[in-house]
C-alpha atoms as a PDB file:
ATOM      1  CA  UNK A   1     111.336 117.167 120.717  1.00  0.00           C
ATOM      2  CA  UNK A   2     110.852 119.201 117.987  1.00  0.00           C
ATOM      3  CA  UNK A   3     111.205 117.370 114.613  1.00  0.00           C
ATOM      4  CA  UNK A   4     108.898 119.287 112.114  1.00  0.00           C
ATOM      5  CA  UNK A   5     110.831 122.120 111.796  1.00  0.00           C
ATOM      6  CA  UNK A   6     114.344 123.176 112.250  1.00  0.00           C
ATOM      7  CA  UNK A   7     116.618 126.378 112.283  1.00  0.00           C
ATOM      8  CA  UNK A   8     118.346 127.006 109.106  1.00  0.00           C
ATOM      9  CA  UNK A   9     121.152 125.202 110.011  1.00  0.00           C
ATOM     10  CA  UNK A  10     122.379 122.093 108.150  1.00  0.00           C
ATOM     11  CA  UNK A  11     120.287 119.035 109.982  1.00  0.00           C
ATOM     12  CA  UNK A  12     121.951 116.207 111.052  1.00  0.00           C
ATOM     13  CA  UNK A  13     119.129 113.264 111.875  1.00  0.00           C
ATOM     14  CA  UNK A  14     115.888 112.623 110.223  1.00  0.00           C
ATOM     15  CA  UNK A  15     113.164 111.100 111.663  1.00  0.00           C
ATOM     16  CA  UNK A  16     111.356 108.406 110.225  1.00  0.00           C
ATOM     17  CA  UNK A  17     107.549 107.266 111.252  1.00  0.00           C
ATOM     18  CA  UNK A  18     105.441 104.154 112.374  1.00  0.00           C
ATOM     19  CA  UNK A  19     101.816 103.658 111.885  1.00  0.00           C
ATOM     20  CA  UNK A  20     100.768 107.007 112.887  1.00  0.00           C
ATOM     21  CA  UNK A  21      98.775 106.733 116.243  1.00  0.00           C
ATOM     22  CA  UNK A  22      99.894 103.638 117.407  1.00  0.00           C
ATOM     23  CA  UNK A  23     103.567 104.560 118.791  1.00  0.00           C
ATOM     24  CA  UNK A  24     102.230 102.975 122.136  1.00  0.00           C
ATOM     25  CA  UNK A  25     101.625  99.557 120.692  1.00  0.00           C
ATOM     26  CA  UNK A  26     104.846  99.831 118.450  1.00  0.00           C
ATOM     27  CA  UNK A  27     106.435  96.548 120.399  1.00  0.00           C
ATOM     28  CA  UNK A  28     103.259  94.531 119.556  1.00  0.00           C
ATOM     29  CA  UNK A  29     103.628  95.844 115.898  1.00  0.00           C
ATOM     30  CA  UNK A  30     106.880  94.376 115.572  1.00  0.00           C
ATOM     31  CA  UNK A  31     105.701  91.043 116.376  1.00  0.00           C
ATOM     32  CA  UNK A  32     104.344  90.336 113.179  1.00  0.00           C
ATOM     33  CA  UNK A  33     106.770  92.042 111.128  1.00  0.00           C
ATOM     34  CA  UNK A  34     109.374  90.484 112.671  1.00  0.00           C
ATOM     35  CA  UNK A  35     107.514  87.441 111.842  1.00  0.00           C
ATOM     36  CA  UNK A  36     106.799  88.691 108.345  1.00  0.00           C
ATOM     37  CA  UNK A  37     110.677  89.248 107.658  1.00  0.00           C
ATOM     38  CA  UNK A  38     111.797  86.111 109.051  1.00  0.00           C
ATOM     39  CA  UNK A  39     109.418  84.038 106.887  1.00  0.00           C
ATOM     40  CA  UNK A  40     110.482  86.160 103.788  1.00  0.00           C
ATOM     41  CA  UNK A  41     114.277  85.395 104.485  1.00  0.00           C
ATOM     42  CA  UNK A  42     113.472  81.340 105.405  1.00  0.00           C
ATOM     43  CA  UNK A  43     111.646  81.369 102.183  1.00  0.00           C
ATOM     44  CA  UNK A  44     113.696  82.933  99.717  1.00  0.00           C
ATOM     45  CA  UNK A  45     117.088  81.484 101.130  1.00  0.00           C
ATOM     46  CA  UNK A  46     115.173  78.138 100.666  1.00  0.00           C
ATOM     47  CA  UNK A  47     114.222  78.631  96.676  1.00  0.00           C
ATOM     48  CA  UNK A  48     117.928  80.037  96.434  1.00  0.00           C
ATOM     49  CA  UNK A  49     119.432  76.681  98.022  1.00  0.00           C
ATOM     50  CA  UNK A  50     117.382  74.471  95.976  1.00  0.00           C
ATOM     51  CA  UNK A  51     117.781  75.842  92.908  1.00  0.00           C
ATOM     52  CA  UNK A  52     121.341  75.826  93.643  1.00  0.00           C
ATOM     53  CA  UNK A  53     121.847  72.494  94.751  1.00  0.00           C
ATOM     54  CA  UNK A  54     119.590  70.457  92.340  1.00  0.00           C
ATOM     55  CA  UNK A  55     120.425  69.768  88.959  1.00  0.00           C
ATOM     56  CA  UNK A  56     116.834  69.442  87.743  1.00  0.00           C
ATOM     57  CA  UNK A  57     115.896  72.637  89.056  1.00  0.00           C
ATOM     58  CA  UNK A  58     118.847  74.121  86.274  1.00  0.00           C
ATOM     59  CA  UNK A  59     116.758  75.559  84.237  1.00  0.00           C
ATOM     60  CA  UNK A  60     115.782  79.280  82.660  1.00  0.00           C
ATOM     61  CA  UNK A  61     112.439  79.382  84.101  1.00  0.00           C
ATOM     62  CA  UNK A  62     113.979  79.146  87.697  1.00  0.00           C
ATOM     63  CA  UNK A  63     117.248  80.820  87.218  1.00  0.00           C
ATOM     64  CA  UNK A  64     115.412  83.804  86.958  1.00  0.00           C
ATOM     65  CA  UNK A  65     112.904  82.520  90.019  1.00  0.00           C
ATOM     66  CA  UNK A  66     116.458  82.678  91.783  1.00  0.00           C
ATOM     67  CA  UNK A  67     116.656  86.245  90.595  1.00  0.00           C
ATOM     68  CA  UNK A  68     113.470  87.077  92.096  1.00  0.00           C
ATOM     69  CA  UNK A  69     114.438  85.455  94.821  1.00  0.00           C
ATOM     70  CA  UNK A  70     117.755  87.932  95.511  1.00  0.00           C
ATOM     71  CA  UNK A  71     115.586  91.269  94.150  1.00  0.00           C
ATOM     72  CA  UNK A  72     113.327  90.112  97.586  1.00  0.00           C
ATOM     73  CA  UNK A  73     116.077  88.981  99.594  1.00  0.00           C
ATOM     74  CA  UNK A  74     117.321  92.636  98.848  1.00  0.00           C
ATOM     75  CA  UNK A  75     114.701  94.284  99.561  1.00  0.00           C
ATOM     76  CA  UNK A  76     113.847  92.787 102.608  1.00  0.00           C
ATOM     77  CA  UNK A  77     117.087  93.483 104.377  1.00  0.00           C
ATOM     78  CA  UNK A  78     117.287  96.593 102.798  1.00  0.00           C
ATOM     79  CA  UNK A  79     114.629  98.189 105.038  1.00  0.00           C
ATOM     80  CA  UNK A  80     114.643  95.429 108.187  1.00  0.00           C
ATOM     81  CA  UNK A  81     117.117  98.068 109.937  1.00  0.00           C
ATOM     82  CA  UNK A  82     115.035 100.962 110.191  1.00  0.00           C
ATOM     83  CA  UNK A  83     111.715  98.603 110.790  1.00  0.00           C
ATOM     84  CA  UNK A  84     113.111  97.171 113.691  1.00  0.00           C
ATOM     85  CA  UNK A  85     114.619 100.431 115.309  1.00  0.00           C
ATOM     86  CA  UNK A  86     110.876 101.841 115.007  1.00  0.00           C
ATOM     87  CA  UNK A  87     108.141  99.286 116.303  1.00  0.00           C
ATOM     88  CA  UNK A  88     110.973  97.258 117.802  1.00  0.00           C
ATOM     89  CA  UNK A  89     113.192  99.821 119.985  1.00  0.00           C
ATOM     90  CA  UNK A  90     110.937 102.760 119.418  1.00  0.00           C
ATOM     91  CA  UNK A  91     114.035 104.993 117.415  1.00  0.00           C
ATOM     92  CA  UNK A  92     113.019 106.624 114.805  1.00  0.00           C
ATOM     93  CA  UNK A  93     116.034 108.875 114.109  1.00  0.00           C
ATOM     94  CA  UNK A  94     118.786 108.235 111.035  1.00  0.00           C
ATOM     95  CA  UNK A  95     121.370 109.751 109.616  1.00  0.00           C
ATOM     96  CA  UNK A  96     121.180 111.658 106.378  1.00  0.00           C
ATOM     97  CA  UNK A  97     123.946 109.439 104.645  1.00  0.00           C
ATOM     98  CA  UNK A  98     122.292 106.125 106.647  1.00  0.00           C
ATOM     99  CA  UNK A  99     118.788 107.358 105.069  1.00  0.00           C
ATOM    100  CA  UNK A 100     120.360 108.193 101.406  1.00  0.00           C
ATOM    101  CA  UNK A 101     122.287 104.888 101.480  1.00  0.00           C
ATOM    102  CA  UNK A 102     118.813 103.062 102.374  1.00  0.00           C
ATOM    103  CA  UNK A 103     116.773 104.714  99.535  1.00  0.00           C
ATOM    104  CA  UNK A 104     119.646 103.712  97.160  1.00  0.00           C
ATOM    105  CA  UNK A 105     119.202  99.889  97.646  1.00  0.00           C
ATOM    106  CA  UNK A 106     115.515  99.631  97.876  1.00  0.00           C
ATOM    107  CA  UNK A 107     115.315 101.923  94.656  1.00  0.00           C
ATOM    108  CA  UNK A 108     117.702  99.486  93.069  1.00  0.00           C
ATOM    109  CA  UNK A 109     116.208  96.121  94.764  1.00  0.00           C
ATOM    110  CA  UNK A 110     112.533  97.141  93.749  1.00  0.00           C
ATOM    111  CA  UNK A 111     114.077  98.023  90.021  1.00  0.00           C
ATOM    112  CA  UNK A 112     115.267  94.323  89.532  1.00  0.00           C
ATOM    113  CA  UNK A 113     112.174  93.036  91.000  1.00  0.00           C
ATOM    114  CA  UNK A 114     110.384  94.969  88.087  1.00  0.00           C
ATOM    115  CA  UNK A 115     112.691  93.918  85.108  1.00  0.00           C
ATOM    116  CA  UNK A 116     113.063  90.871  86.490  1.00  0.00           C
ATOM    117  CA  UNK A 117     108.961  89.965  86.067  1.00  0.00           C
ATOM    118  CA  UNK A 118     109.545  91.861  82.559  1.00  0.00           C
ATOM    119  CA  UNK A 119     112.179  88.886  81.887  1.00  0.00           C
ATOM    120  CA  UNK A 120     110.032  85.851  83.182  1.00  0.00           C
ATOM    121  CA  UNK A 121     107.119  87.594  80.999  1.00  0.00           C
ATOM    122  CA  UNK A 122     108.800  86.829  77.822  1.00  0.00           C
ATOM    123  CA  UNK A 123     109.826  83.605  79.380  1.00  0.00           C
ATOM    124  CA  UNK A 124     106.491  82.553  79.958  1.00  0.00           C
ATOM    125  CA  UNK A 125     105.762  83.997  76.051  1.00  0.00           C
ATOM    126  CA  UNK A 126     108.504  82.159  74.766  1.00  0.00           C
ATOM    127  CA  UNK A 127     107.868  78.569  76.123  1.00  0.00           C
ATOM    128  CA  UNK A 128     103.948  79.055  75.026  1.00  0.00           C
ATOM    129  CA  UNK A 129     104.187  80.415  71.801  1.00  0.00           C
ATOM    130  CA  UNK A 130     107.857  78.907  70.411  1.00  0.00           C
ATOM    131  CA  UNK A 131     107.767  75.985  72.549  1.00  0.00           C
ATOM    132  CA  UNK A 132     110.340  74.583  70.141  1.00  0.00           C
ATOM    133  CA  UNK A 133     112.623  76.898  70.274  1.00  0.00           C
ATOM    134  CA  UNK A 134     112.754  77.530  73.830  1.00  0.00           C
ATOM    135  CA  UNK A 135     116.140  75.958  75.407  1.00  0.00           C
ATOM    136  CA  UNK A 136     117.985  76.901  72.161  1.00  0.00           C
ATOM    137  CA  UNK A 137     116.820  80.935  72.481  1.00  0.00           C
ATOM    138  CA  UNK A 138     116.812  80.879  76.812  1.00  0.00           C
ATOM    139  CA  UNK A 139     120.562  78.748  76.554  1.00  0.00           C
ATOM    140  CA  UNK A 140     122.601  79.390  80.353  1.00  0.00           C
ATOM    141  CA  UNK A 141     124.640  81.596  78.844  1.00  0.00           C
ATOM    142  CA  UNK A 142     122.343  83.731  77.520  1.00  0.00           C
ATOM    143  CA  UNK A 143     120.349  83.173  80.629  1.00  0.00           C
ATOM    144  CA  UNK A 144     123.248  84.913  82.656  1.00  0.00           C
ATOM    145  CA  UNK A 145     123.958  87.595  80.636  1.00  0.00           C
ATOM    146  CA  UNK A 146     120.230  89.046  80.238  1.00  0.00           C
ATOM    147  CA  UNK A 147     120.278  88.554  84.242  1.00  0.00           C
ATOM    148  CA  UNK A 148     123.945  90.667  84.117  1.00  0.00           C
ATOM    149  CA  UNK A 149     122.800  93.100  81.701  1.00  0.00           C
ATOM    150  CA  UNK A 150     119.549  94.166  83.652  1.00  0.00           C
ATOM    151  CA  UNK A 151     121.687  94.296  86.895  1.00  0.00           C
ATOM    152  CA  UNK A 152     123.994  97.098  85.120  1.00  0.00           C
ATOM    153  CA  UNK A 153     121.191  98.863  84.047  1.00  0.00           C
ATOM    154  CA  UNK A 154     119.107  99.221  87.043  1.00  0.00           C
ATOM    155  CA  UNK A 155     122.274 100.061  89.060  1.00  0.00           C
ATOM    156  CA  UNK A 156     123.253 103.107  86.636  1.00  0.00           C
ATOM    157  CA  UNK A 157     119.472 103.957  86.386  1.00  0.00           C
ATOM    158  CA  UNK A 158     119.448 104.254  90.525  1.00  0.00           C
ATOM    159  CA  UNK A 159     123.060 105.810  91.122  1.00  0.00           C
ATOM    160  CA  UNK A 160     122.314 109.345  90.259  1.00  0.00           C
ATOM    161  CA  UNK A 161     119.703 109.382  93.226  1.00  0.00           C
ATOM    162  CA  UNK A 162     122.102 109.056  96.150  1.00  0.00           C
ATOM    163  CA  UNK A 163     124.288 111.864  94.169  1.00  0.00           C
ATOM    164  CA  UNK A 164     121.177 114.110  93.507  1.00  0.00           C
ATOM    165  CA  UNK A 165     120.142 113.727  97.125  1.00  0.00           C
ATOM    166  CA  UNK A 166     123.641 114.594  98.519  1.00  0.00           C
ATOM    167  CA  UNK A 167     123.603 117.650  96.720  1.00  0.00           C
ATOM    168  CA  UNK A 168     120.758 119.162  98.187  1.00  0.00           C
ATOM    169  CA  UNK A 169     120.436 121.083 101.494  1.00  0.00           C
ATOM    170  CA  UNK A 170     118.111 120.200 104.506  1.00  0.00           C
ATOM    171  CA  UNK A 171     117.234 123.028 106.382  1.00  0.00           C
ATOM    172  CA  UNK A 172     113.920 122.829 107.908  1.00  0.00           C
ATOM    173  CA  UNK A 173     111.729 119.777 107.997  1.00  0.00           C
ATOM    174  CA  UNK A 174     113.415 116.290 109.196  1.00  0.00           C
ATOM    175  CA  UNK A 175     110.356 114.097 109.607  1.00  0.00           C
ATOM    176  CA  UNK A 176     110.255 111.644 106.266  1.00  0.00           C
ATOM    177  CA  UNK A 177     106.839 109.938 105.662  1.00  0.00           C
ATOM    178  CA  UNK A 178     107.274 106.309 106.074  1.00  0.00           C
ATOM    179  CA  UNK A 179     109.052 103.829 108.058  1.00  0.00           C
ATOM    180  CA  UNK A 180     111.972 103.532 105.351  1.00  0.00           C
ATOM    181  CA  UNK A 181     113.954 106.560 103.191  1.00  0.00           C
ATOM    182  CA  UNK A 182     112.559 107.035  99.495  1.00  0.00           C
ATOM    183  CA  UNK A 183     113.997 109.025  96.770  1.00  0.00           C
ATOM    184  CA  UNK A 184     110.860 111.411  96.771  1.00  0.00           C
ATOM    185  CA  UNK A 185     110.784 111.403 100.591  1.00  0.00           C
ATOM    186  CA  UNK A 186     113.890 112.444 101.296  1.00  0.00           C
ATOM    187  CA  UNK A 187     114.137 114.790  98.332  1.00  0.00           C
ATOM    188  CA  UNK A 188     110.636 116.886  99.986  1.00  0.00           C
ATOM    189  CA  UNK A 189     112.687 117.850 102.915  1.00  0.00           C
ATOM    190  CA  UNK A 190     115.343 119.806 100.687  1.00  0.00           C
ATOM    191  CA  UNK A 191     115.521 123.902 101.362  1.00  0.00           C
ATOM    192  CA  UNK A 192     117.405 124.043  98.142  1.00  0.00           C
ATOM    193  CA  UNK A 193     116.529 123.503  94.901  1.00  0.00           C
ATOM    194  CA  UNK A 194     115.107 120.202  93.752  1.00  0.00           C
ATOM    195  CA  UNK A 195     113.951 120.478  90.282  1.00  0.00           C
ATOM    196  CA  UNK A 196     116.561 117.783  88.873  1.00  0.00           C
ATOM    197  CA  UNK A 197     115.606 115.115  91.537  1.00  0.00           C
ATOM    198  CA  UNK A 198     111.835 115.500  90.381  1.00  0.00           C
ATOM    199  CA  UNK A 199     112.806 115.594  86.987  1.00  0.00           C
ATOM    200  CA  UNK A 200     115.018 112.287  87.196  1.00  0.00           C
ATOM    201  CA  UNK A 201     112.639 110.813  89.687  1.00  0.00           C
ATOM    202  CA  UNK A 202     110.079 110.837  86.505  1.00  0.00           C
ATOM    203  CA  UNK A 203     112.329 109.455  84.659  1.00  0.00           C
ATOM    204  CA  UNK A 204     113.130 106.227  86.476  1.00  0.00           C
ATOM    205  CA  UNK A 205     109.055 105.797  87.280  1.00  0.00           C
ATOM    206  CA  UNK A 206     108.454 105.783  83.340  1.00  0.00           C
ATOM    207  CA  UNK A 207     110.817 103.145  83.377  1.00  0.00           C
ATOM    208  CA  UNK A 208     108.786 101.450  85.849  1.00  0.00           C
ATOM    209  CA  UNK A 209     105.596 102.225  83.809  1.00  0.00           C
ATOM    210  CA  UNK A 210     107.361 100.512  80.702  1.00  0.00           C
ATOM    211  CA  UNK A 211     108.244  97.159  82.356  1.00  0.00           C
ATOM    212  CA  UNK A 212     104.526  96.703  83.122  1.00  0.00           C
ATOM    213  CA  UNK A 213     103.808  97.847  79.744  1.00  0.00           C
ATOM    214  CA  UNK A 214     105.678  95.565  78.361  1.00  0.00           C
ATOM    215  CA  UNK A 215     104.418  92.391  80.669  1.00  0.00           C
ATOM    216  CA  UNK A 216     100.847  93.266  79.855  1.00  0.00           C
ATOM    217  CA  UNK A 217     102.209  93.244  76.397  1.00  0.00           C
ATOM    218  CA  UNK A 218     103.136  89.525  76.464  1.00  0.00           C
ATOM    219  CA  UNK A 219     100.187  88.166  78.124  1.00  0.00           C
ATOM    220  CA  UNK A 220      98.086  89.978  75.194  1.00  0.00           C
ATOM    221  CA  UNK A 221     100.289  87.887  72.949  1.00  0.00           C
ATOM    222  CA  UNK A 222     100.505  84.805  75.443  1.00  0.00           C
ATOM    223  CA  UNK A 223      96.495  84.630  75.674  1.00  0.00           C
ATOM    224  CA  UNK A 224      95.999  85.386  71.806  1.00  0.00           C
ATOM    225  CA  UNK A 225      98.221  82.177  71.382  1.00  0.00           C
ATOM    226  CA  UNK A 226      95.789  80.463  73.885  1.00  0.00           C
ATOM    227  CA  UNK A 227      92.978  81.362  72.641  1.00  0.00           C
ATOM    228  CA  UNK A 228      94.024  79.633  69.180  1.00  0.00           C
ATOM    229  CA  UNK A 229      94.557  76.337  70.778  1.00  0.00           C
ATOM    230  CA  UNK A 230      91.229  73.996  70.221  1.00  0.00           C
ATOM    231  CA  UNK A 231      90.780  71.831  73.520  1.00  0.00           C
ATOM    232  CA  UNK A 232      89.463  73.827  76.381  1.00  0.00           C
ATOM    233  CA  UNK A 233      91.561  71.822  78.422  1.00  0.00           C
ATOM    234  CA  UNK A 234      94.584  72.434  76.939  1.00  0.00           C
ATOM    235  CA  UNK A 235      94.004  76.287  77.352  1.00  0.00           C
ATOM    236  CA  UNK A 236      94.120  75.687  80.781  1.00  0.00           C
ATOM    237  CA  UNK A 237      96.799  74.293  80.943  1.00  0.00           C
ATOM    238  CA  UNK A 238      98.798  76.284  79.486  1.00  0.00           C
ATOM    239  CA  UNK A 239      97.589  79.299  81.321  1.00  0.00           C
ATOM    240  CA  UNK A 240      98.240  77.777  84.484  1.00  0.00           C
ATOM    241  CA  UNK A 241     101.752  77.707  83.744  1.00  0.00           C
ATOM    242  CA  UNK A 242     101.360  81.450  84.062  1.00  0.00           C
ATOM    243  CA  UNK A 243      99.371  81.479  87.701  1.00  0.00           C
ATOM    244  CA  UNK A 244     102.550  82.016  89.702  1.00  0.00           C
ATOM    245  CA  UNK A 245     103.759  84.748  87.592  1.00  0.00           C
ATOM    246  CA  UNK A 246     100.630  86.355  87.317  1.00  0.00           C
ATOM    247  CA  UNK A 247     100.577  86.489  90.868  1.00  0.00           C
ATOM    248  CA  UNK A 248     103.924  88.163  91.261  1.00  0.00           C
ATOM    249  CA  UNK A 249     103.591  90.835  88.860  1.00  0.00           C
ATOM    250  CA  UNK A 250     100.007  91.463  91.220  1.00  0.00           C
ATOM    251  CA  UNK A 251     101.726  91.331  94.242  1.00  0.00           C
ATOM    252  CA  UNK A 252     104.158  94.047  93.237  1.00  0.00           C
ATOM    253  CA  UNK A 253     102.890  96.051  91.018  1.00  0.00           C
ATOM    254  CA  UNK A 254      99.303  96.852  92.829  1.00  0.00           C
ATOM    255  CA  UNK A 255     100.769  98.209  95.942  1.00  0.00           C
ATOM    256  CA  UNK A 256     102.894 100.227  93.624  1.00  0.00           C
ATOM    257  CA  UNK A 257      99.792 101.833  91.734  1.00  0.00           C
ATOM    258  CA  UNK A 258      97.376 102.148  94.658  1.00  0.00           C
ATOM    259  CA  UNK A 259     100.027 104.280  96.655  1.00  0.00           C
ATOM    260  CA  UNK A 260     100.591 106.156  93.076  1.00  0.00           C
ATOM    261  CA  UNK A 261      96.652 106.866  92.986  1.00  0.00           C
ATOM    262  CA  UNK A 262      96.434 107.770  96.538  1.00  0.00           C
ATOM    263  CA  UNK A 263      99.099 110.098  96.512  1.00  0.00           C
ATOM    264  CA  UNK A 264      97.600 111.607  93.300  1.00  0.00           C
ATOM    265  CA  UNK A 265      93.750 111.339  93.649  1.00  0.00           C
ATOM    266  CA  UNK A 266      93.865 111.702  97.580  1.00  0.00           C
ATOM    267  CA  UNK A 267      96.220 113.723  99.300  1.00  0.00           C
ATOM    268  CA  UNK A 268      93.590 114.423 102.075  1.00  0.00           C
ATOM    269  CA  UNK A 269      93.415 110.722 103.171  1.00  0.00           C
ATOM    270  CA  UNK A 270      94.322 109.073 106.283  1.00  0.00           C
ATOM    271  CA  UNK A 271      97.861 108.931 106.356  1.00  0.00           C
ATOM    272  CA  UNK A 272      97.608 105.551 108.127  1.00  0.00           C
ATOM    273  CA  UNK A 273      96.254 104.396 104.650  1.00  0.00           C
ATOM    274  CA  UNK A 274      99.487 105.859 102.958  1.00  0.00           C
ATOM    275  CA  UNK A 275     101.727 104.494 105.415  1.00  0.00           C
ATOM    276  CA  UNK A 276     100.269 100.710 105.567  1.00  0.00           C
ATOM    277  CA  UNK A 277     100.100 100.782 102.016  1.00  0.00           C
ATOM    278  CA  UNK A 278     104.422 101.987 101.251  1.00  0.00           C
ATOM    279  CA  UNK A 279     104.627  99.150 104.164  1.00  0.00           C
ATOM    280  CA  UNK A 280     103.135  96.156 102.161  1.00  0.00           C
ATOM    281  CA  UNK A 281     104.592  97.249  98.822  1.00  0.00           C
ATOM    282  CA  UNK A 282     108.298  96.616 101.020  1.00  0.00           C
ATOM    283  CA  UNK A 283     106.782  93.314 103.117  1.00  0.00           C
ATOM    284  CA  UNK A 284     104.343  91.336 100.936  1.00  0.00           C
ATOM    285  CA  UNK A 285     106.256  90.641  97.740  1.00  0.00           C
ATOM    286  CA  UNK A 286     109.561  89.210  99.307  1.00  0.00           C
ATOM    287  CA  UNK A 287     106.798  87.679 102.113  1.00  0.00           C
ATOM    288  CA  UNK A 288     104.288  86.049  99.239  1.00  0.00           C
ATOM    289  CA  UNK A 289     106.620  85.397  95.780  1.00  0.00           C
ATOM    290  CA  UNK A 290     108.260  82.303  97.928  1.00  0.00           C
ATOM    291  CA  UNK A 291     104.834  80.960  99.198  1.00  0.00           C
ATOM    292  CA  UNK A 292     103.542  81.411  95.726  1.00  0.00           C
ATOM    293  CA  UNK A 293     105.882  79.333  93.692  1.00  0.00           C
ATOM    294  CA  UNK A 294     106.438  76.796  96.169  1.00  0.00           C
ATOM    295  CA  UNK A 295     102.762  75.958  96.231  1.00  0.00           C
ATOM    296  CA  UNK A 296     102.345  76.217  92.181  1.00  0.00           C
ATOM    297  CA  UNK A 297     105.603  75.010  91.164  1.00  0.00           C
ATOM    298  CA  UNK A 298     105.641  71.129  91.424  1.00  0.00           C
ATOM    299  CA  UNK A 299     109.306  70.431  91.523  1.00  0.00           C
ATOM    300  CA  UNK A 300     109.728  73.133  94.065  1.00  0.00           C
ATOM    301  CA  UNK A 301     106.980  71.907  96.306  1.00  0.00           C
ATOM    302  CA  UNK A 302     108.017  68.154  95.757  1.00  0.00           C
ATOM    303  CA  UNK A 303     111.687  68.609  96.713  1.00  0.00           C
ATOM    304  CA  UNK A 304     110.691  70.913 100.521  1.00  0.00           C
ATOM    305  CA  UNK A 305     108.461  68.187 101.312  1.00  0.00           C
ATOM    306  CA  UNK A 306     110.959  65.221 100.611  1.00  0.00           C
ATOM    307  CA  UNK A 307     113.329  67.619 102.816  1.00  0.00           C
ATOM    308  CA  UNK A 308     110.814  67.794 105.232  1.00  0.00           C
ATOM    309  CA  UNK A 309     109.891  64.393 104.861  1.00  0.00           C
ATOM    310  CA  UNK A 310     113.367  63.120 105.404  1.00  0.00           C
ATOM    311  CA  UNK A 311     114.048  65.186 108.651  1.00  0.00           C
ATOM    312  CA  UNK A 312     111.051  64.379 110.315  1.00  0.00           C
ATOM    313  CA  UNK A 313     111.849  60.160 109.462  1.00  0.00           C
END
């Protein structure tokens, strides 16, 4: 089968990869991402019904944790389709609209996941600096409509790509990159011109580039507040509230910039590197964010052991 190049007809399938040289051991692959996605899915569905379903859990700190918890959620079931038909029923083919539709919602899933960190950034800067202040400036109202507004504006920021994509012509190559459609994946394969999609493409990564501008912003404000407090203790403590979102914005963002670098600084490398690394930026976050706050977040860990207490007596 001949999937690198095509006549100059209009092509009708793409073809979408695995971890290059291991097609053979694709069904033992799928094991653990099976397992992966399942545990992402339990978890997240499991912050989203507790924050839900207990009052003391109503709160601006963890309505947005529930917003994290849908950006992963999204994300997660936004490229289990094509996953599975790889390492789990070896077919790597999809349709252009299928792929186009695909690169859509993890464009917009991985957009919320960004502003939402910005958001629980200047949460986190808000209850340690203006402590005071905080439930009259984060009330549920306002709560809802920051969460509504960012929503609307990552969904117009991501709707010209399935538009810009449509547009174009595809020719010649059908074999994408990864094992899930991306904006600049799909847009490489074009025989027509392209110049808008890069263009726009920049665009929405500066965006990107400003939410973690922004969070590394507010922990230079967030530690300059620590750093005035006295005790040594105290400091601590107060950065600690901070651990679990720290560890987010990590988890997310440093997939993110080592596939940037490698793609920039070394376009000779393995691709098995490239292709590992676009797979954790899609599995780890929605796989990790639940394990993190659940261990770090007291209320959160107190109320799935009492659950799991209860069963179990």
């Amino acid at each position: 089968m001949a999937i690198f190049n095509t006549s100059e007809n209009e092509i009708s399938t793409f073809f979408l990869i695995g971890i290059p040289g291991m097609e053979p051991a694709n069904i033992w692959v799928s094991i653990p991402i099976c397992l992966m996605y399942l545990v992402a899915i339990l978890g997240n569905c499991t912050i989203l019904f507790f924050i839900k379903t207990e009052p003391s859990l109503h709160e601006p700190m963890y309505y947005f944790l529930s917003m994290l918890a849908v950006s992963d959620l999204g994300l997660s079931l936004s490229s289990l389709p094509t996953m599975l038909r790889i390492f789990l029923f070896n077919f790597p083919g999809i349709s252009p609209d299928a792929c186009i539709a695909q690169e859509f919602f993890i464009h917009g899933f991985s957009a919320m996941e960004s502003s939402v960190l910005l958001i629980m950034s200047f949460d986190c800067f808000i209850a340690i600096c203006n402590p005071l202040r905080y439930t009259s400036i984060l009330t549920s109202a306002r709560v809802t409509k920051i969460g509504l507004v960012f929503s609307l504006k990552n969904v117009l920021l991501i709707l010209p790509f399935p538009f810009t994509l449509k547009h174009l012509r595809y020719c010649k190559k059908n074999l994408l990159s990864h094992s899930y459609c991306l904006h600049q994946d799909v847009m490489k394969l074009a025989c027509s011109d392209n110049k808008v999609n890069v263009i726009y493409g920049l665009f929405v990564a500066l965006t990107g580039i400003l939410d973690l501008t922004f969070i590394f912003m507010s922990y230079m404000l967030i530690l300059k507040a620590v750093l005035s407090i006295a005790s040594q203790r105290e400091r601590l403590k107060v950065l600690n509230t901070c651990i679990s979102h720290i560890c987010a914005v990590l988890i997310f963002y440093v997939p993110i910039v080592s596939l940037a670098i490698i793609y920039r600084f070394a376009k000779h490398s393995s691709s098995i590197i490239r292709v590992l690394m676009a797979d954790v930026f899609l599995l780890v976050p929605p796989l990790m964010n639940p394990i993190v706050y659940c261990v770090k977040s007291q209320q959160i860990r107190n109320l799935v052991l009492g659950k799991l207490y209860h069963k179990h007596s």
